[in-house]
Protein backbone atom coordinates (compact mmCIF):
# COMPACT_ATOMS: atom_id res chain seq x y z
CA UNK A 1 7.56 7.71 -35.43
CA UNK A 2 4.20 6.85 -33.49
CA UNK A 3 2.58 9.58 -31.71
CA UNK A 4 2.33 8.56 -27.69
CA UNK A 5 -0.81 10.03 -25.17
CA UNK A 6 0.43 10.93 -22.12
CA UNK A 7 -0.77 9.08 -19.35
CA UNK A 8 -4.57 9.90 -17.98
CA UNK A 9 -2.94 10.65 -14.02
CA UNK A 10 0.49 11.22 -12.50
CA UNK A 11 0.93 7.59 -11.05
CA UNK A 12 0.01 5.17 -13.18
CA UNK A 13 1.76 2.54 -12.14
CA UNK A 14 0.35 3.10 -8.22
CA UNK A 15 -2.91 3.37 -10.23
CA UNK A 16 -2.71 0.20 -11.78
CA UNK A 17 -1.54 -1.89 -8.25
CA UNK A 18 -4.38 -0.29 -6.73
CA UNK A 19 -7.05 -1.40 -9.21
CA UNK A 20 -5.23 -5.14 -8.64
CA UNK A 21 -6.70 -4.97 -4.54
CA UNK A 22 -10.49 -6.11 -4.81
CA UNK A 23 -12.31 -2.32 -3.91
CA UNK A 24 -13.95 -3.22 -0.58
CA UNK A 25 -10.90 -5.75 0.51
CA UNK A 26 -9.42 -2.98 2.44
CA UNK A 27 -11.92 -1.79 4.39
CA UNK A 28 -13.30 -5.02 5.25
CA UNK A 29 -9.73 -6.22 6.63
CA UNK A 30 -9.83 -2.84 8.77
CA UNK A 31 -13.04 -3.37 10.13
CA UNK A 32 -11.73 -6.94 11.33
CA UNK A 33 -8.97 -5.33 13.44
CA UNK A 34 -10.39 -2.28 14.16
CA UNK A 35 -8.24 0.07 12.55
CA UNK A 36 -11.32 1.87 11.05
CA UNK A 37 -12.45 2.84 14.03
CA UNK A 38 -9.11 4.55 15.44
CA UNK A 39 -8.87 6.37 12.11
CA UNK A 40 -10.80 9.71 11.22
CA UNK A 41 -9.10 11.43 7.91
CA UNK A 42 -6.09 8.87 7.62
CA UNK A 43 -8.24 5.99 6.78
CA UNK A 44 -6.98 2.11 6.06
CA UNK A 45 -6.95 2.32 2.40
CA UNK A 46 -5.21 5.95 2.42
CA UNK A 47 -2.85 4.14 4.53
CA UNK A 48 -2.38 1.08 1.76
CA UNK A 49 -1.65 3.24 -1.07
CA UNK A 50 0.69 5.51 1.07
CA UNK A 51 2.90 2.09 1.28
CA UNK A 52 2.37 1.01 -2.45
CA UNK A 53 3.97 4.35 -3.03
CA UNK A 54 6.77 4.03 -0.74
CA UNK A 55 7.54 0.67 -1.68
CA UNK A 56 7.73 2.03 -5.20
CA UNK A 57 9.72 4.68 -5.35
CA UNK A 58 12.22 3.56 -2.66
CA UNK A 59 11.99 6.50 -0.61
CA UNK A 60 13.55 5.88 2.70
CA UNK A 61 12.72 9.25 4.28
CA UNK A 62 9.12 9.89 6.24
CA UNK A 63 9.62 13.80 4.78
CA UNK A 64 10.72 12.23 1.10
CA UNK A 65 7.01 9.93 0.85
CA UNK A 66 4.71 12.78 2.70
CA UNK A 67 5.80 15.54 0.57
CA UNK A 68 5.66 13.71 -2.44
CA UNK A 69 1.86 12.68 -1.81
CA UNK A 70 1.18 16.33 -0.80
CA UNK A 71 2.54 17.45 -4.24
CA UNK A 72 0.73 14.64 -6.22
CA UNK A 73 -2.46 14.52 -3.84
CA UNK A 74 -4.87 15.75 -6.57
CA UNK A 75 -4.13 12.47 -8.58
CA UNK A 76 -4.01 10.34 -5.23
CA UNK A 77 -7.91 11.71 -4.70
CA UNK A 78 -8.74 9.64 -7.77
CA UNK A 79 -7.24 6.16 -6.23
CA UNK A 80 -10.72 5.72 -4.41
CA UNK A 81 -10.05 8.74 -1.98
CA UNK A 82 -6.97 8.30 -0.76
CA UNK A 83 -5.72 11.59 0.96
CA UNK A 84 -2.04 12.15 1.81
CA UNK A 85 -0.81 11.82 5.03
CA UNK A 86 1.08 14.24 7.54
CA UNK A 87 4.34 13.15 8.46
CA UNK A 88 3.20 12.67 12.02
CA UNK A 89 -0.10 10.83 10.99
CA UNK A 90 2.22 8.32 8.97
CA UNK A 91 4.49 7.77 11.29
CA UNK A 92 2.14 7.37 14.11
CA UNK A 93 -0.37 4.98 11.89
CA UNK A 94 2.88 2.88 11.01
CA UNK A 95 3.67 2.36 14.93
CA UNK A 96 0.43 1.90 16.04
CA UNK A 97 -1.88 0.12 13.63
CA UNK A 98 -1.99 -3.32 13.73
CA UNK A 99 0.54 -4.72 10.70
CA UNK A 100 -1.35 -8.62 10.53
CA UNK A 101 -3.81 -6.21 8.63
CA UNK A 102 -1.29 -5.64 6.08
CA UNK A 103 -0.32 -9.46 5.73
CA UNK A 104 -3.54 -10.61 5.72
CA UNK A 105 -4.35 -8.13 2.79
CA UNK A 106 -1.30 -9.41 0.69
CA UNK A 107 -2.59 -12.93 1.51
CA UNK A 108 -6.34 -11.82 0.63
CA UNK A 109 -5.05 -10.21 -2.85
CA UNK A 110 -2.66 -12.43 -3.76
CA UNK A 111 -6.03 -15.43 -2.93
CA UNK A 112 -8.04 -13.04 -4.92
CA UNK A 113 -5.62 -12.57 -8.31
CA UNK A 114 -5.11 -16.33 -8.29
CA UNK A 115 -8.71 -16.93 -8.27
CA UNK A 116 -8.87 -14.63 -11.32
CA UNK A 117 -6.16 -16.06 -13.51
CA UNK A 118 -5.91 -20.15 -11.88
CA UNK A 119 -2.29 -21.66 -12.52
CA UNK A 120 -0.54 -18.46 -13.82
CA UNK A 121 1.29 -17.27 -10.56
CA UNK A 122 2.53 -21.22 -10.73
CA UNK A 123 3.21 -22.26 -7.23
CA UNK A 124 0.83 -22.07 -4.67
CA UNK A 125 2.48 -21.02 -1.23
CA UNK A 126 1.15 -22.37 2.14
CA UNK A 127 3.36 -19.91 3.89
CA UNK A 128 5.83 -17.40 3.80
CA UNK A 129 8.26 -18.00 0.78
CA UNK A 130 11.79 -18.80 1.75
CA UNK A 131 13.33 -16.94 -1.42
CA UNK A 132 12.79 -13.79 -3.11
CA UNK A 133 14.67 -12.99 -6.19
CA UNK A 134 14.29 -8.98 -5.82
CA UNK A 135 14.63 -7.49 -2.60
CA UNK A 136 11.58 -6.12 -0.55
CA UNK A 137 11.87 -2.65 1.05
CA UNK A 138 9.93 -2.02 4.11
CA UNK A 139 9.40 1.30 6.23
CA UNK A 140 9.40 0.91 9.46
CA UNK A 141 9.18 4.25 12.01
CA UNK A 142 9.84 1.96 15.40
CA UNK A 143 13.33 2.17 16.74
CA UNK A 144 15.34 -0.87 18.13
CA UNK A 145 16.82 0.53 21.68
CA UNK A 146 20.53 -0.31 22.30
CA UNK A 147 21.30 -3.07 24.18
């Protein structure tokens, strides 16, 4: 039987999506809409890897995702700073932050991975694709009011 190492941090695998974003993407894309400005501890890349986490586990609670950081937050130091966020700092930077930041970061990543490895992802989209095969999970905090 092999002997395995246990992994170097708590969340690899958030580790490893975050090493995938180019390191001054983020910052650069938040500067654009001025989301850097408006934020003072809860900054755009914080922000970024908040959502990589969410989207990862599946949580669908605002309590389930902030206490979770808060427990793991010495290991989310070492993703270039990222701090966790308060439930009311997340939920107020998900309503009022500007989400074309967020698309325009996929877009920007997804641009820069393809200019990395050229014909692996196969097609090249000139839009939003019309299929997925896995379903995406988004958290939202805005509220649809009844008609």
């Amino acid at each position: 039987m092999k002997n395995y190492k246990p992994a170097k941090d708590k969340l690899p695998v958030l580790s490893q999506l975050c090493k995938l974003i180019p390191p001054n993407l983020v910052s650069k894309i938040a500067e654009k809409y001025g989301i850097d400005k408006q934020a003072r501890t809860f900054t755009a890349w914080s922000h970024v890897v908040s959502l990589l986490f969410t989207q990862l586990t599946h949580f669908i609670g605002l309590n389930d995702v902030c206490d979770t950081l808060r427990i793991h937050s010495r290991w989310l130091g070492s993703l270039r700073g990222a701090v966790p966020p308060a439930r009311n700092t997340l939920s107020h930077a998900n309503k009022t932050r500007n989400s074309d930041m967020m698309e325009e970061l996929f877009w920007a990543t997804l641009s820069h991975l393809e200019s990395l490895t050229p014909g692996s992802f196969g097609i090249r989209y000139k839009g939003v694709p019309r299929r997925f095969k896995k379903a995406i999970h988004a958290v939202d905090s805005s509220t649809i009011a009844p008609s």
